[in-house]
Protein backbone atom coordinates (compact mmCIF):
# COMPACT_ATOMS: atom_id res chain seq x y z
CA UNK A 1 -7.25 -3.36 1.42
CA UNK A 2 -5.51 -6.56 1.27
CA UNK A 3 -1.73 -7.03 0.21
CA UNK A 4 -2.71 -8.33 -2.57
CA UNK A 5 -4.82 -5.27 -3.47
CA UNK A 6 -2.13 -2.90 -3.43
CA UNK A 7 -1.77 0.01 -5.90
CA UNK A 8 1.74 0.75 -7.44
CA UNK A 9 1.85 4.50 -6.04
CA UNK A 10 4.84 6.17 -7.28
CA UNK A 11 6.69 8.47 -4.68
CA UNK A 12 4.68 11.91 -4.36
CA UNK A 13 6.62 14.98 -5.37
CA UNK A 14 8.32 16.73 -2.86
CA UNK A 15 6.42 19.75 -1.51
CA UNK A 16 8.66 22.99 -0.87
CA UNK A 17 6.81 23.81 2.15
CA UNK A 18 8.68 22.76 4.90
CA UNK A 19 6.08 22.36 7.69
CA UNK A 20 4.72 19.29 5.75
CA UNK A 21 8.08 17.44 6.93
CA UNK A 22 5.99 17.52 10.20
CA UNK A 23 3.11 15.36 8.92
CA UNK A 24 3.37 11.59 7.68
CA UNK A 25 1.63 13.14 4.50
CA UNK A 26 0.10 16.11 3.40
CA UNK A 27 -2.73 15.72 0.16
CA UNK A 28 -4.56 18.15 -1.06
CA UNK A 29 -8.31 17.78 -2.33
CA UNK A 30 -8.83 20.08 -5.47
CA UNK A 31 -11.81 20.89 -7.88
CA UNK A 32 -14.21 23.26 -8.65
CA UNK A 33 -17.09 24.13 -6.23
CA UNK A 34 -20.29 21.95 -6.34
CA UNK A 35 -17.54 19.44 -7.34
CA UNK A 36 -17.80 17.22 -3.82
CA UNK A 37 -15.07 17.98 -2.32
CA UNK A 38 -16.12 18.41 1.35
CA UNK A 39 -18.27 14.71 1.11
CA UNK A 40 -15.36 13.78 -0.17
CA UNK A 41 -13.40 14.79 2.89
CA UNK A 42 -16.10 13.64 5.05
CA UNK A 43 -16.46 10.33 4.10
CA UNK A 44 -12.00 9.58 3.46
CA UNK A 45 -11.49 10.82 7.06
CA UNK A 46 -13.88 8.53 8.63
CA UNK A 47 -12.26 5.69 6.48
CA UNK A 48 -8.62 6.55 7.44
CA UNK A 49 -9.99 7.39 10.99
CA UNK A 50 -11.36 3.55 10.69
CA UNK A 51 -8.18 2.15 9.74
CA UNK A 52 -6.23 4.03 12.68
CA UNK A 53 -4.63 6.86 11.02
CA UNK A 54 -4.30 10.11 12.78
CA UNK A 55 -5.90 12.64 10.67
CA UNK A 56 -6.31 16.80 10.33
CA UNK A 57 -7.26 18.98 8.01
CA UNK A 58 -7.11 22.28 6.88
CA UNK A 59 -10.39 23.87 4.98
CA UNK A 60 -9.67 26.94 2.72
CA UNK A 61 -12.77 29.58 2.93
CA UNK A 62 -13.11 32.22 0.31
CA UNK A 63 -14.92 34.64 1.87
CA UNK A 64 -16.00 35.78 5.21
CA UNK A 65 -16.86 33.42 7.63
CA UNK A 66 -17.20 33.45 11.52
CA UNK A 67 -17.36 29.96 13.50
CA UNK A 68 -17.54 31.97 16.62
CA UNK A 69 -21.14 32.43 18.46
CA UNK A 70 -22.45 36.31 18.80
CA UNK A 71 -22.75 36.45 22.59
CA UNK A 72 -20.75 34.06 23.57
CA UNK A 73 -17.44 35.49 25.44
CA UNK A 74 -15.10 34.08 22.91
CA UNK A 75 -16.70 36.73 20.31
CA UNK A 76 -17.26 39.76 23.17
CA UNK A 77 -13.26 39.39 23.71
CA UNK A 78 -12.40 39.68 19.78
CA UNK A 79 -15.08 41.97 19.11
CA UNK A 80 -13.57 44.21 21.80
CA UNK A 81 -10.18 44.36 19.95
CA UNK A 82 -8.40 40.60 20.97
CA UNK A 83 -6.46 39.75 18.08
CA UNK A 84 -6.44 35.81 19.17
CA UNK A 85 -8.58 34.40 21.24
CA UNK A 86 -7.85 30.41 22.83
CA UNK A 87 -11.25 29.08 24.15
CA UNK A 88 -10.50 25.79 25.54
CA UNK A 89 -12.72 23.08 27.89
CA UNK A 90 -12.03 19.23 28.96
CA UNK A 91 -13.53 18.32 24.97
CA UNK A 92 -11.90 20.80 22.92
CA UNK A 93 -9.84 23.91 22.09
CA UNK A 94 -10.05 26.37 19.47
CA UNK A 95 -7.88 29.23 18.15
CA UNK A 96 -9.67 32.15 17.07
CA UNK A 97 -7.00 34.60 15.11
CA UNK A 98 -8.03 38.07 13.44
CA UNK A 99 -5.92 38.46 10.28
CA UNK A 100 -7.29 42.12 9.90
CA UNK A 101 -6.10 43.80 6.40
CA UNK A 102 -3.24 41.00 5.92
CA UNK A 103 -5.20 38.08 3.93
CA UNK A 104 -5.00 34.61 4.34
CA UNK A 105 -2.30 32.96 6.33
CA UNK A 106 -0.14 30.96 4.19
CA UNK A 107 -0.58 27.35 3.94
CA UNK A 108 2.79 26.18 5.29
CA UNK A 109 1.89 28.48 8.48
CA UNK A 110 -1.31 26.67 9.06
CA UNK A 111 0.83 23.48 8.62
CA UNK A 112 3.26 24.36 11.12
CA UNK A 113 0.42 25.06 13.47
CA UNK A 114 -1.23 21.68 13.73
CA UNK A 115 0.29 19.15 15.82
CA UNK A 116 1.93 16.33 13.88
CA UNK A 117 -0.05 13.94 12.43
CA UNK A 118 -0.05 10.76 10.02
CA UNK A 119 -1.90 12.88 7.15
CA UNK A 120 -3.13 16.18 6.58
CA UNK A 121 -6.04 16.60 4.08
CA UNK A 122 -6.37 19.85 2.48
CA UNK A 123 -9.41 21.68 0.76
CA UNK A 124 -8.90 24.15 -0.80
CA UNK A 125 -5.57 25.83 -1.48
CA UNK A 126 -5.75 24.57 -5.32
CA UNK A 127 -2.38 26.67 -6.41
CA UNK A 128 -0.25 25.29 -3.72
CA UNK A 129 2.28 23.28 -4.44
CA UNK A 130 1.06 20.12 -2.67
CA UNK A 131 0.21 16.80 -4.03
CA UNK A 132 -3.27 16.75 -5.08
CA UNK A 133 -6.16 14.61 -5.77
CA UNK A 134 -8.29 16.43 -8.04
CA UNK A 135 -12.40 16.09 -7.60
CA UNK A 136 -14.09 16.33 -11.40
CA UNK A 137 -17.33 16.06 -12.18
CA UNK A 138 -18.19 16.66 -15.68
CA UNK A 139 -21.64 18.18 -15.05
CA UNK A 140 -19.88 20.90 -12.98
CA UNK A 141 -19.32 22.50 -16.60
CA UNK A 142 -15.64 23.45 -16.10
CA UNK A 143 -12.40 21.77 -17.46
CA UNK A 144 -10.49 19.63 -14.96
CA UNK A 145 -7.87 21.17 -13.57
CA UNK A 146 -4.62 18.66 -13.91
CA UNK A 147 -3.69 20.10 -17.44
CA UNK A 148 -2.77 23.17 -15.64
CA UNK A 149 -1.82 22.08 -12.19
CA UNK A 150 1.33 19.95 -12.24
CA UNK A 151 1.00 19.10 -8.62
CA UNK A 152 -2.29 17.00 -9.17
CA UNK A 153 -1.27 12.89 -8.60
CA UNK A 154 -4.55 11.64 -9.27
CA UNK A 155 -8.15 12.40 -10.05
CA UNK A 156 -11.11 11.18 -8.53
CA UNK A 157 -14.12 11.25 -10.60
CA UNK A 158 -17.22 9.55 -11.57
CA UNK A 159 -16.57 10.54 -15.77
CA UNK A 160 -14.85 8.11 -17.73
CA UNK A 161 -11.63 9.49 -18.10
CA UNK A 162 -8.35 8.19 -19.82
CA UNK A 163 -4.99 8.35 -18.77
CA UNK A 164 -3.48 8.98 -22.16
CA UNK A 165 -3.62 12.59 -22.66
CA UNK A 166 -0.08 14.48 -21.79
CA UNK A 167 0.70 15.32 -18.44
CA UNK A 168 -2.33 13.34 -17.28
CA UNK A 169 -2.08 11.78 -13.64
CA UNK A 170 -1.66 8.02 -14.28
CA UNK A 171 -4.07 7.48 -10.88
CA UNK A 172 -7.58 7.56 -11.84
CA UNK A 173 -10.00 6.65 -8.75
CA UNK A 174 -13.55 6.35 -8.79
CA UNK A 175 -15.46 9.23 -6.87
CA UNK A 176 -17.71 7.25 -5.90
CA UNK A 177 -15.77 4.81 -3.97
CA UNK A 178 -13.99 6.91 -1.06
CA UNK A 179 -12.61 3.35 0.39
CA UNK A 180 -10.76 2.85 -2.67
CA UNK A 181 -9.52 6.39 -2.27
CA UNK A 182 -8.52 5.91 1.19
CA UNK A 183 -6.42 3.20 0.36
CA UNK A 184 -4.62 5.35 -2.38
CA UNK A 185 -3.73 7.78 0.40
CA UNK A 186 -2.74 5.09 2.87
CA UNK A 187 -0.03 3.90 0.17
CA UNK A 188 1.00 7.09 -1.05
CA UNK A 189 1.78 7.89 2.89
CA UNK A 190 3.70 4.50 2.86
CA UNK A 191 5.62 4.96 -0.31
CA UNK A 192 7.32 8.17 1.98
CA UNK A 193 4.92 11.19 2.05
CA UNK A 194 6.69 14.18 2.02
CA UNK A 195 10.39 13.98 1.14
C-alpha cells in the first residue's frame, strides 16, 4: 500500500481487556461458520507476515479437540493425570493445558499468555469485546452480525453491502481481496491499537 493509498481508519475502541495493552493490536475475525474465516486468517497472516509484522493468533474451538498425538509421550504424560504438559525441541514449543470441568480460558488469559507481538488475530471469540472485522457471506443464510455486535469496525464481504443502515461499520472491505484487508489492519495498528 502506497501513501497515497491510505485508508482514513478512525481510532479502534478501546478493549477492556487489559492483556491486549501487551500487543501492538489485537482484531478479532467474526462470522458465522462456513463463512471463511480461517482462509481468511490464512491468507492476512501471510500478507502481514510479508510486510514484516510480527503476528499470533488465537483460534476459538467449540468443541472437543486434541492436537496432541495418541502415543506420543506428550499425550501418555496428560493421559496419566499431567494437568500441563510443555513439549519443546530446537523448532518449536507447545503448551498442552487440561481445563477439566472449568470451560474455556478467558480470552484476556490467552492474551496475557502469548509473548508480545505487533498484532494478534483472533477467531473466534465473537462476544468479546474486541475490535472486529466481521466475515459475511450472504449465501451462509444468516444475518450479519454488526447490528448486534457493537464491537465490529468493519466487514469483509463479497455481498454488496451499504454503509447507510444505523450502527453500520463505515469500513466495508472486499472478502475477496485479503491484501486490501491487510492494509486495513496495518493502519488501524498505526492509528494506536489498543488504547
Amino acid at each position: 500500500m502506497s501513501p497515497d493509498d491510505r485508508m482514513d481508519v478512525a481510532p479502534l475502541p478501546a478493549t477492556p481487556l487489559s492483556s491486549a495493552a501487551r500487543h501492538g493490536l489485537v482484531v478479532g475475525l467474526a462470522g458465522w461458520s462456513g463463512s471463511g474465516k480461517t482462509t481468511l486468517a490464512e491468507n492476512l497472516i501471510a500478507k502481514l507476515v510479508e510486510k514484516g509484522r510480527d503476528v499470533a493468533t488465537i483460534k476459538h474451538a467449540h468443541h472437543h479437540f486434541d492436537a496432541d498425538v495418541p502415543g506420543k509421550d506428550s499425550y501418555r504424560h496428560r493421559t496419566a493425570g499431567a494437568k500441563q504438559v510443555l513439549v519443546s525441541s530446537e523448532m518449536r514449543s507447545v503448551l498442552f493445558t487440561e481445563h477439566g470441568d472449568t470451560g474455556d480460558r478467558p480470552l484476556d488469559d490467552l492474551l496475557a499468555s502469548l509473548a508480545p507481538t505487533d498484532i494478534v488475530i483472533v477467531e473466534g471469540f465473537k462476544r468479546e469485546p474486541i475490535p472486529k472485522i466481521e466475515i459475511y457471506r450472504s449465501e451462509v443464510g444468516k444475518p450479519p452480525l454488526w447490528p448486534q455486535d457493537e464491537w465490529i469496525v468493519a466487514i469483509a464481504t463479497d455481498a454488496p453491502l451499504s454503509q447507510n443502515g444505523a450502527n453500520a461499520p463505515s469500513v466495508i472491505l472486499d472478502l475477496n481481496n485479503p491484501a486490501a484487508i491487510a492494509s486495513f489492519i496495518i493502519e488501524c495498528a498505526a492509528t494506536g491499537g489498543q488504547r
